[in-house]
PDB file of N, CA and C in Angstrom:
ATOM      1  N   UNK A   1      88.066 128.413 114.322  1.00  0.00           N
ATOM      2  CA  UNK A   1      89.214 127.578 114.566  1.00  0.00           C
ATOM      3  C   UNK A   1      88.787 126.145 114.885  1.00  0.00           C
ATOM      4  N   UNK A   2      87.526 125.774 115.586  1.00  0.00           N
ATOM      5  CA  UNK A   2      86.973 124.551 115.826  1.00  0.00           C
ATOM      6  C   UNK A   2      87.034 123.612 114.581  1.00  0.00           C
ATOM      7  N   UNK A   3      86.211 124.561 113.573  1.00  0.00           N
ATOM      8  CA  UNK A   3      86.474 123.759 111.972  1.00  0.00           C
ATOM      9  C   UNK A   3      87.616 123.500 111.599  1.00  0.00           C
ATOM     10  N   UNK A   4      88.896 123.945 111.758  1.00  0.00           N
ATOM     11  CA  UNK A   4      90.143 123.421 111.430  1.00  0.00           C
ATOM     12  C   UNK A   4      90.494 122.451 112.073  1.00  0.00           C
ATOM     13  N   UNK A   5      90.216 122.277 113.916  1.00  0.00           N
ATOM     14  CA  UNK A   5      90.434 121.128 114.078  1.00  0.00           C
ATOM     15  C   UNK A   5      89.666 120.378 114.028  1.00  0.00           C
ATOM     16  N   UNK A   6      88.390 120.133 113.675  1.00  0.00           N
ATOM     17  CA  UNK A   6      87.579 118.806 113.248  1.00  0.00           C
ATOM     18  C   UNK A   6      88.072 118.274 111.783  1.00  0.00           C
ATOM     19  N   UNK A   7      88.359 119.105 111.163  1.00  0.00           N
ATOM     20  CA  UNK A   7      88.835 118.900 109.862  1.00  0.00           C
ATOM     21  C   UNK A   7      89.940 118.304 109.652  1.00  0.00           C
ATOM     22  N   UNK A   8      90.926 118.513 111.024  1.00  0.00           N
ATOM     23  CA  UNK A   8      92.185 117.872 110.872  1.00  0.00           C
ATOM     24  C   UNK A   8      91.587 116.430 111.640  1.00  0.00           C
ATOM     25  N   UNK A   9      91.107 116.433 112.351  1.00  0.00           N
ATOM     26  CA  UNK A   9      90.789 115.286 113.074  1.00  0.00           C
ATOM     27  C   UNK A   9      89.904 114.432 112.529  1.00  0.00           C
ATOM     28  N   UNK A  10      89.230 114.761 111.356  1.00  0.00           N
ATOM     29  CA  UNK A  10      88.488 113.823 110.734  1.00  0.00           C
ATOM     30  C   UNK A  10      89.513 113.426 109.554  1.00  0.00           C
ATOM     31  N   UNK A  11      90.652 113.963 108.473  1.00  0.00           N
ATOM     32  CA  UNK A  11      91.283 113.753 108.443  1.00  0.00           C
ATOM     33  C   UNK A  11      92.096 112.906 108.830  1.00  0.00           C
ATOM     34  N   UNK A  12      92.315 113.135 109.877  1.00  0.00           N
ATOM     35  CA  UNK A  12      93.978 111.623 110.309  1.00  0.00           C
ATOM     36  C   UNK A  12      92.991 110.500 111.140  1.00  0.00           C
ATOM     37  N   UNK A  13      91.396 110.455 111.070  1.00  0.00           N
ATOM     38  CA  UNK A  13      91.098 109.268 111.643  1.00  0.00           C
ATOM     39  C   UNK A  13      90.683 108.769 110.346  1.00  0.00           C
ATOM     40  N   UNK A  14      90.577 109.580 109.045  1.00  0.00           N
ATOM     41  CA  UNK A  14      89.936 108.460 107.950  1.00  0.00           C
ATOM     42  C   UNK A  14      91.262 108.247 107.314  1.00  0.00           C
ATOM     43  N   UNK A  15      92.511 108.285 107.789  1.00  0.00           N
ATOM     44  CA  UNK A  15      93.806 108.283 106.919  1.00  0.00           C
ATOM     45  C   UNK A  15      93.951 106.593 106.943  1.00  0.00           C
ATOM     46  N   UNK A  16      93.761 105.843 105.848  1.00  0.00           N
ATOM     47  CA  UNK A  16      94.019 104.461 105.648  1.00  0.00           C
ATOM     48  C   UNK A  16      95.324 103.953 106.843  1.00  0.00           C
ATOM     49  N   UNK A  17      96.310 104.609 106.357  1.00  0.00           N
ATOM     50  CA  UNK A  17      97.694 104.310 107.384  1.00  0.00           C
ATOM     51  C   UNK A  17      96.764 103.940 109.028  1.00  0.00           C
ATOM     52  N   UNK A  18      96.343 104.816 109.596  1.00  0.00           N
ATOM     53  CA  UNK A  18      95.897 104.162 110.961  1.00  0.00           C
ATOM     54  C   UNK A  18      94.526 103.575 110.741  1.00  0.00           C
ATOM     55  N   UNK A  19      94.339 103.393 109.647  1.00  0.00           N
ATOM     56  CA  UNK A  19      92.991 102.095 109.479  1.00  0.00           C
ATOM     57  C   UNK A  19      93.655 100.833 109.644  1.00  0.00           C
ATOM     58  N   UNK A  20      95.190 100.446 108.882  1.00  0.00           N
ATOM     59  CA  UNK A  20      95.473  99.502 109.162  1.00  0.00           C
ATOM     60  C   UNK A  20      96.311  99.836 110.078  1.00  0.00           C
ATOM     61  N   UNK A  21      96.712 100.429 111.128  1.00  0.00           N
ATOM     62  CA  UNK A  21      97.380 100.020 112.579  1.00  0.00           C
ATOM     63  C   UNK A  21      96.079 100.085 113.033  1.00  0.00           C
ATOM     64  N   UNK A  22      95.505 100.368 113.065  1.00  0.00           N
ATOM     65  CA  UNK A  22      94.241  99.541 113.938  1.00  0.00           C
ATOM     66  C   UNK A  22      93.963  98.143 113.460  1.00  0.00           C
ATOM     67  N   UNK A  23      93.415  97.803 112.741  1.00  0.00           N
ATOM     68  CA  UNK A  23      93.240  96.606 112.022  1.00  0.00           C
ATOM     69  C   UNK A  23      94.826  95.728 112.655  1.00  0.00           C
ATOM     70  N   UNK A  24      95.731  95.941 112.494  1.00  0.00           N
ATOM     71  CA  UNK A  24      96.942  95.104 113.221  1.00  0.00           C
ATOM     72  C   UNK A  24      97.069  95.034 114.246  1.00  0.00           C
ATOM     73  N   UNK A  25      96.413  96.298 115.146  1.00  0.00           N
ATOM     74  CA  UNK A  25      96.302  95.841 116.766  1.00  0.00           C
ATOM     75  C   UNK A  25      95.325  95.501 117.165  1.00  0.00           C
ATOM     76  N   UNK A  26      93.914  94.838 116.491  1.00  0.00           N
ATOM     77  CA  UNK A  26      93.251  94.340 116.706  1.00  0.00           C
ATOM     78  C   UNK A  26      93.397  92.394 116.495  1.00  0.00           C
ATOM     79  N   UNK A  27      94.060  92.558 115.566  1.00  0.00           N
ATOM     80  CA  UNK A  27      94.269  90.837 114.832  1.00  0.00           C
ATOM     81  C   UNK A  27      95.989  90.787 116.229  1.00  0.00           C
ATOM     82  N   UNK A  28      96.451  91.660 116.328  1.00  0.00           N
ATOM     83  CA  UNK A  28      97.912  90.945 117.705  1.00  0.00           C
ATOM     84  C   UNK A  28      96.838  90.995 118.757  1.00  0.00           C
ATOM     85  N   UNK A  29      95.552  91.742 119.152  1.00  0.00           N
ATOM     86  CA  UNK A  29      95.028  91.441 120.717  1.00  0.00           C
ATOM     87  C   UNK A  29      94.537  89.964 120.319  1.00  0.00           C
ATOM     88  N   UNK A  30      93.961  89.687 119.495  1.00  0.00           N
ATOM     89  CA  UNK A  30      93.218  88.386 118.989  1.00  0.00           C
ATOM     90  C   UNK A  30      94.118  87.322 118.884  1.00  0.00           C
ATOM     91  N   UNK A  31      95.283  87.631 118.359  1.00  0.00           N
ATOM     92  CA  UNK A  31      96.610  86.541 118.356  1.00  0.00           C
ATOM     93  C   UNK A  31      97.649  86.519 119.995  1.00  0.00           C
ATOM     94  N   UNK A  32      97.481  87.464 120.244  1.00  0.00           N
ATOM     95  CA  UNK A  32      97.707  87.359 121.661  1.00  0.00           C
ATOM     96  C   UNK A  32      96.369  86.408 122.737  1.00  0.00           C
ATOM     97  N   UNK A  33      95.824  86.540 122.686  1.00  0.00           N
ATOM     98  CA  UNK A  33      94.756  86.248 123.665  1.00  0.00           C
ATOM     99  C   UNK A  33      94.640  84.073 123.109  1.00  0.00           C
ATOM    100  N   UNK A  34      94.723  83.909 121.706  1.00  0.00           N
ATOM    101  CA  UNK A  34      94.117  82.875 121.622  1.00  0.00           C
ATOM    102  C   UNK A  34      95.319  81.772 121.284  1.00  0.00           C
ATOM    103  N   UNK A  35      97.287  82.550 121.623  1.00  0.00           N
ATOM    104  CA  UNK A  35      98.024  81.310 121.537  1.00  0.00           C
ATOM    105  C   UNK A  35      98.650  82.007 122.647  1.00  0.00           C
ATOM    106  N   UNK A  36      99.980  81.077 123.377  1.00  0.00           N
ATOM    107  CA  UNK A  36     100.066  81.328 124.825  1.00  0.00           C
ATOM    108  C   UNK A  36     101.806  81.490 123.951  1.00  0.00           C
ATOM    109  N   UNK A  37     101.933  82.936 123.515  1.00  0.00           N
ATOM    110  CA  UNK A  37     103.228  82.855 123.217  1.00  0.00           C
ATOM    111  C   UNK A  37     104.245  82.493 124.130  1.00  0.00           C
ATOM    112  N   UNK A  38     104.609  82.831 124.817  1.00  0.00           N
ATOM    113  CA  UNK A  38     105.498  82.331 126.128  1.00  0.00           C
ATOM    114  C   UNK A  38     106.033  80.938 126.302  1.00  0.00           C
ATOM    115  N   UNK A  39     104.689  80.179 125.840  1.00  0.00           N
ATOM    116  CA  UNK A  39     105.033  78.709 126.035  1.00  0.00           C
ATOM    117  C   UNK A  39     105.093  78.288 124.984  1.00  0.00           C
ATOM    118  N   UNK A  40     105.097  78.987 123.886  1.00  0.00           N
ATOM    119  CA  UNK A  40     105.719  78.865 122.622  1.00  0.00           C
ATOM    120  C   UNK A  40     107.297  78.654 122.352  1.00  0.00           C
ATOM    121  N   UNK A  41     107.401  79.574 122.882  1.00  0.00           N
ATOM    122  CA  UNK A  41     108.847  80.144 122.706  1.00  0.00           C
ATOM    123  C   UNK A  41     109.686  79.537 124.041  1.00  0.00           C
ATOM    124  N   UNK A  42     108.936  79.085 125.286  1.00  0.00           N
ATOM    125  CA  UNK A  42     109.793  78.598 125.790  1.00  0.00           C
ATOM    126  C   UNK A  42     110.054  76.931 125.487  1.00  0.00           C
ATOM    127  N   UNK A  43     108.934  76.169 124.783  1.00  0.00           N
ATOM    128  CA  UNK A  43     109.157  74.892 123.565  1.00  0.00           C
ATOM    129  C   UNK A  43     110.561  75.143 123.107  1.00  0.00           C
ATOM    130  N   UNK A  44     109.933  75.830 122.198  1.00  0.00           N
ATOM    131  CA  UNK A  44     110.972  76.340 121.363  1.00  0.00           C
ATOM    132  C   UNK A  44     112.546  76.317 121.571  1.00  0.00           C
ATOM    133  N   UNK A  45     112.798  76.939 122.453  1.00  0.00           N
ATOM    134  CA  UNK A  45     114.271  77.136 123.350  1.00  0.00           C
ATOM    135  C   UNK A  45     114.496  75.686 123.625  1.00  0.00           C
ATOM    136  N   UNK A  46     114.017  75.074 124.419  1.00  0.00           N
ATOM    137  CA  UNK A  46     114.438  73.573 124.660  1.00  0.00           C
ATOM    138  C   UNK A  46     114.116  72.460 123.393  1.00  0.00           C
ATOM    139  N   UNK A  47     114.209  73.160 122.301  1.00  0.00           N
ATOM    140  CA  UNK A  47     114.389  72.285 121.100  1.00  0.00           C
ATOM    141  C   UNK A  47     115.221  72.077 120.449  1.00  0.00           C
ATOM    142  N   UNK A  48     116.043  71.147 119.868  1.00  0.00           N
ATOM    143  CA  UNK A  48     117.187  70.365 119.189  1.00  0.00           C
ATOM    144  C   UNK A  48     116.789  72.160 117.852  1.00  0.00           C
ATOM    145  N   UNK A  49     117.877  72.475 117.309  1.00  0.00           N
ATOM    146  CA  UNK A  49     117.794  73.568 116.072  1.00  0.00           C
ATOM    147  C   UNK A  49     117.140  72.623 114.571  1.00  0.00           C
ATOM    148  N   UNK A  50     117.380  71.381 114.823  1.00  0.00           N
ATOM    149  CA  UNK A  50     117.227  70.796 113.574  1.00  0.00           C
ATOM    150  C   UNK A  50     115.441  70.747 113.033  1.00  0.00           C
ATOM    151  N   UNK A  51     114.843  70.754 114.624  1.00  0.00           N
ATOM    152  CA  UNK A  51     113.467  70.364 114.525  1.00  0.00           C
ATOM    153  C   UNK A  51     112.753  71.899 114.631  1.00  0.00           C
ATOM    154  N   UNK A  52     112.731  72.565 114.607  1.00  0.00           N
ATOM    155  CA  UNK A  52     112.392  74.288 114.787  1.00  0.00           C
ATOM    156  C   UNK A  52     111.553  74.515 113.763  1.00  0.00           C
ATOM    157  N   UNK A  53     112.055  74.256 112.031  1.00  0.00           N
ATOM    158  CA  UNK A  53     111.021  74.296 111.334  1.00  0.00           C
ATOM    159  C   UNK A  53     109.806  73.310 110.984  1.00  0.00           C
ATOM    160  N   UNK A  54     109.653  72.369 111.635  1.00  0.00           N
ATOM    161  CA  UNK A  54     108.873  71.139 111.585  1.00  0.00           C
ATOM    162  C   UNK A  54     107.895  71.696 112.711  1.00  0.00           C
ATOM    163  N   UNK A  55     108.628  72.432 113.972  1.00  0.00           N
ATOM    164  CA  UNK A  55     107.776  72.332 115.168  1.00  0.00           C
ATOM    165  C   UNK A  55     106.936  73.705 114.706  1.00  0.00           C
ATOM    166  N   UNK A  56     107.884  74.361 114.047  1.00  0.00           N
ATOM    167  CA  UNK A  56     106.719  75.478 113.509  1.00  0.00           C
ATOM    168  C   UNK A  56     105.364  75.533 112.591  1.00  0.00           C
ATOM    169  N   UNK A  57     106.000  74.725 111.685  1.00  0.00           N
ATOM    170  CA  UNK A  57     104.897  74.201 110.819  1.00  0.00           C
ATOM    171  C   UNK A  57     103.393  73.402 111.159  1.00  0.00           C
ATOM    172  N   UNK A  58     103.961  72.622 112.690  1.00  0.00           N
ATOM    173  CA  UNK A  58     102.786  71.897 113.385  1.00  0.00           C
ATOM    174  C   UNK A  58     102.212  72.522 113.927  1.00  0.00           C
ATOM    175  N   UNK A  59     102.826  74.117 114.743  1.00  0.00           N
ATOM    176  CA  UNK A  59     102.037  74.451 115.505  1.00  0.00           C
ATOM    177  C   UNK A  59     101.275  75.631 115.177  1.00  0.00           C
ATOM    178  N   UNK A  60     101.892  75.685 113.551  1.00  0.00           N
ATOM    179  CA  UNK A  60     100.382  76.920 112.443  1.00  0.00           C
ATOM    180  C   UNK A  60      99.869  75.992 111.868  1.00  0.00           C
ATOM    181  N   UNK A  61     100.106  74.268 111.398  1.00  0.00           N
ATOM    182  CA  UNK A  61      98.516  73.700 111.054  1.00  0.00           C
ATOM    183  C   UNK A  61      97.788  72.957 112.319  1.00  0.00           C
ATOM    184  N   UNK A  62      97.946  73.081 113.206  1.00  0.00           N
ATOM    185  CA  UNK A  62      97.380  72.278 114.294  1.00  0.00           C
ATOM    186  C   UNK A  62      96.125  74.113 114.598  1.00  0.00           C
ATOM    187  N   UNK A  63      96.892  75.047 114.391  1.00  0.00           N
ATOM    188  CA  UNK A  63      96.097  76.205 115.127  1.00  0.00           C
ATOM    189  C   UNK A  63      94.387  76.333 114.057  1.00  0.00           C
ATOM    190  N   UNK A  64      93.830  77.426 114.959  1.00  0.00           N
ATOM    191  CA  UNK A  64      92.489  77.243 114.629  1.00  0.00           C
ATOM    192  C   UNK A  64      92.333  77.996 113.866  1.00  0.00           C
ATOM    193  N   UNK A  65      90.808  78.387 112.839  1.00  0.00           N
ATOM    194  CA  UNK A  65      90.670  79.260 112.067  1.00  0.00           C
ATOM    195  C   UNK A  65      91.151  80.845 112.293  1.00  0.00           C
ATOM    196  N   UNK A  66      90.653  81.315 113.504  1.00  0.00           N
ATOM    197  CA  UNK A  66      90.663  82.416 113.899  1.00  0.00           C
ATOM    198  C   UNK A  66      92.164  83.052 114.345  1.00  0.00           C
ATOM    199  N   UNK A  67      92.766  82.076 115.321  1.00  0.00           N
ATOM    200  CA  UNK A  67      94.066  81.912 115.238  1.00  0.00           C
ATOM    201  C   UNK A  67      94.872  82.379 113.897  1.00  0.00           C
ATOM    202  N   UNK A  68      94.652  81.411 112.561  1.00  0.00           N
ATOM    203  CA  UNK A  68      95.411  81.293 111.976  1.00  0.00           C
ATOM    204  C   UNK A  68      95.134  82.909 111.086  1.00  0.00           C
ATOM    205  N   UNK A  69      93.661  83.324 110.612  1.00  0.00           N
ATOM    206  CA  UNK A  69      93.520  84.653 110.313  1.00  0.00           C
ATOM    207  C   UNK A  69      94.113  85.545 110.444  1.00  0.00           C
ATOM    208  N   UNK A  70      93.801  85.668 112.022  1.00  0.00           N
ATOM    209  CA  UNK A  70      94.775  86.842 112.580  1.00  0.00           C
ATOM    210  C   UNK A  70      96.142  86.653 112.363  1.00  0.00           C
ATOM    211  N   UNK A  71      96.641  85.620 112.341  1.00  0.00           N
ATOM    212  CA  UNK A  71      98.257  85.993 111.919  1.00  0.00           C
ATOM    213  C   UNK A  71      98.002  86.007 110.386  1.00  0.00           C
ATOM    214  N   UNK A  72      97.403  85.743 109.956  1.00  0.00           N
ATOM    215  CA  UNK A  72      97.623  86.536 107.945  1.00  0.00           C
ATOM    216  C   UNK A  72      97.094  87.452 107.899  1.00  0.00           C
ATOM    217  N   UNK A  73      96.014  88.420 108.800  1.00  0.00           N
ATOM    218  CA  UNK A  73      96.125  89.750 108.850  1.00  0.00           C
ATOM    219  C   UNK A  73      96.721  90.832 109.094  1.00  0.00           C
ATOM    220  N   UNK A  74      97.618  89.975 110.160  1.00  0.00           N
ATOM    221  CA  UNK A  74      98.899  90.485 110.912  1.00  0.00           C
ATOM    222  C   UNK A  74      99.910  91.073 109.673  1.00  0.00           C
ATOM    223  N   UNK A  75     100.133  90.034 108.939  1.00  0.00           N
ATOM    224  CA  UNK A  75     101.561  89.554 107.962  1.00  0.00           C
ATOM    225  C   UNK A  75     101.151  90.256 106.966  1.00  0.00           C
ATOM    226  N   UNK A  76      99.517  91.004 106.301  1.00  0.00           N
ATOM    227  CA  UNK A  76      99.269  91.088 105.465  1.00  0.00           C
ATOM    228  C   UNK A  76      99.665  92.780 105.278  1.00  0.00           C
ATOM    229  N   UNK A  77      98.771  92.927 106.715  1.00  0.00           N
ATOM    230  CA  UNK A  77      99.386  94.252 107.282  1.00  0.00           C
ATOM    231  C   UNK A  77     100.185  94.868 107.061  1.00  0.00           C
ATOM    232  N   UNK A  78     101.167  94.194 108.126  1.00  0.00           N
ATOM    233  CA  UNK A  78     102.889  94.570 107.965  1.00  0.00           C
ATOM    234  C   UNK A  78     103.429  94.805 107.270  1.00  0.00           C
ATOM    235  N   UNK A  79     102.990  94.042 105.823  1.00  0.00           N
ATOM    236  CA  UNK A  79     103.998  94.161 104.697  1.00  0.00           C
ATOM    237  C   UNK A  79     103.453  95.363 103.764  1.00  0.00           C
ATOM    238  N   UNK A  80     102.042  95.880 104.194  1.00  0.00           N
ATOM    239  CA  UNK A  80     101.139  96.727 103.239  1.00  0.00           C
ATOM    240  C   UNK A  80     101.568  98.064 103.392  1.00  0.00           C
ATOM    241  N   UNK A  81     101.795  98.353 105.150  1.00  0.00           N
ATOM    242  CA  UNK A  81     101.955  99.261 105.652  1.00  0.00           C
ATOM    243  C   UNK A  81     103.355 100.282 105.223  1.00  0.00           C
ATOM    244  N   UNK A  82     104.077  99.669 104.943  1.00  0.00           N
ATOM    245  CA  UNK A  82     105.404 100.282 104.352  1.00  0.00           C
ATOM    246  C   UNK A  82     104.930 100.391 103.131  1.00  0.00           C
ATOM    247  N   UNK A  83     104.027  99.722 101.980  1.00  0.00           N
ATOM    248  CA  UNK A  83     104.097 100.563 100.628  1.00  0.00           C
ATOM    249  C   UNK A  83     102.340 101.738 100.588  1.00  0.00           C
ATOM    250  N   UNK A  84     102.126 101.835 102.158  1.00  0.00           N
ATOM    251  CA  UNK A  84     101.119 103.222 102.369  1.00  0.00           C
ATOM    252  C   UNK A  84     102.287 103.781 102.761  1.00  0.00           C
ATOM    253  N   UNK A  85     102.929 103.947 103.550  1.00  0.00           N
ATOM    254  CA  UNK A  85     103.597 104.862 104.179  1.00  0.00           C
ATOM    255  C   UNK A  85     104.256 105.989 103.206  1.00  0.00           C
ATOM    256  N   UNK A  86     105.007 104.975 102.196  1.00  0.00           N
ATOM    257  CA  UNK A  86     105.867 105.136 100.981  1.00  0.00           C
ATOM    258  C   UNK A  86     104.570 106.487 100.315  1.00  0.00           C
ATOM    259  N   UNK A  87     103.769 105.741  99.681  1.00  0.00           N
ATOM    260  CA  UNK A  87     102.556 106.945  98.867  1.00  0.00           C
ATOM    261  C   UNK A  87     102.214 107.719  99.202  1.00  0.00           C
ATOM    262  N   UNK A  88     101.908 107.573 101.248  1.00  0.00           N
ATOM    263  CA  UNK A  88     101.527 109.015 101.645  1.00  0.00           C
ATOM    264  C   UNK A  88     102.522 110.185 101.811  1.00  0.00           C
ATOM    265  N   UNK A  89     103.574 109.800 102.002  1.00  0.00           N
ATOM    266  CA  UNK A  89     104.874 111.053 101.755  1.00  0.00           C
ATOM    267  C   UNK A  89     105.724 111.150 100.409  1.00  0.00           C
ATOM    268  N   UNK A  90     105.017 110.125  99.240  1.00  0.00           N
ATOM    269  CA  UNK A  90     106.021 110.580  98.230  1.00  0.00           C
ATOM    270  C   UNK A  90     105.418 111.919  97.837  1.00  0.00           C
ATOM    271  N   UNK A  91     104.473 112.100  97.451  1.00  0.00           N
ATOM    272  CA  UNK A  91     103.679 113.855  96.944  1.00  0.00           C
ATOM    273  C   UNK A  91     104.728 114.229  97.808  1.00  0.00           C
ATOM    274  N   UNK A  92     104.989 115.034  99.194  1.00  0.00           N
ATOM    275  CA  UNK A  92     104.980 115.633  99.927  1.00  0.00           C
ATOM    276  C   UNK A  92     106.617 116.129  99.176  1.00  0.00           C
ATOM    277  N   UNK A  93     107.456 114.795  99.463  1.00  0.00           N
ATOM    278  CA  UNK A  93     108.829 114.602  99.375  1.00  0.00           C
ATOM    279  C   UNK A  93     109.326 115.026  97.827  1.00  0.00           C
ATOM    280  N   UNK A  94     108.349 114.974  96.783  1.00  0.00           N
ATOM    281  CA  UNK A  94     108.389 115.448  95.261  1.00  0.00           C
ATOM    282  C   UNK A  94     108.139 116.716  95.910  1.00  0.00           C
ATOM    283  N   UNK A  95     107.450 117.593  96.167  1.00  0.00           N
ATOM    284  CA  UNK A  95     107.143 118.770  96.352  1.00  0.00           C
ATOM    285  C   UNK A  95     108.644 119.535  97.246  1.00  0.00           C
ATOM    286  N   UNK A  96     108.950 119.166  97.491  1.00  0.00           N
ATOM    287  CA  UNK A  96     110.285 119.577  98.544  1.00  0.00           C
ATOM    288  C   UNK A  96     111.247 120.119  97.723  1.00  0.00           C
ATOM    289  N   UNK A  97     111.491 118.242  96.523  1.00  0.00           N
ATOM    290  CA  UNK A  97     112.490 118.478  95.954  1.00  0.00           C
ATOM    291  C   UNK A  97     112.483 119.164  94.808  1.00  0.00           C
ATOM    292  N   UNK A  98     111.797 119.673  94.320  1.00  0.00           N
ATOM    293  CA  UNK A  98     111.069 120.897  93.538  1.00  0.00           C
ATOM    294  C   UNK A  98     111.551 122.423  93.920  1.00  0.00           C
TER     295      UNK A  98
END
């Protein structure tokens, strides 16, 4: 029975899907730690609506390499993760409707 669960457990740690939620909660600790969201967003709030996309734009080219990475790893992520999700249950969901 040990072999079934190493097997399952080696399994769902090499499953891509939590390769990239790891990979995304590694690039938000990194994007957390190196912009001070809070004082982002509290800018933000005390800003005229007209200037919001200007102030945004300054404050992703003013940011640093590493900074700016992690949020396109973030974004790259996010958007990847829904068309894994999609592949790893379509087999399953064809098989059902069968």
């Amino acid at each position: 029975m040990r072999r079934v669960y190493t097997m399952f457990a080696a399994r769902v740690v090499s499953s891509p899907v939590l390769l990239q939620l790891a990979v995304f909660a590694v690039a938000l600790t990194i994007f957390r730690e190196l912009v001070w969201v809070s004082r982002v967003l509290e800018t933000m709030s005390q800003m005229p609506l007209s200037r919001l996309p200007e102030f945004a734009l300054t404050v992703v080219m003013r940011g640093e390499v590493v900074t700016l990475a992690a949020l396109g790893v973030m974004i790259f992520t996010a958007l990847s993760l829904q068309w894994r999700v999609r592949t790893m249950w379509q087999p399953k969901l064809r098989s059902l409707a069968t």
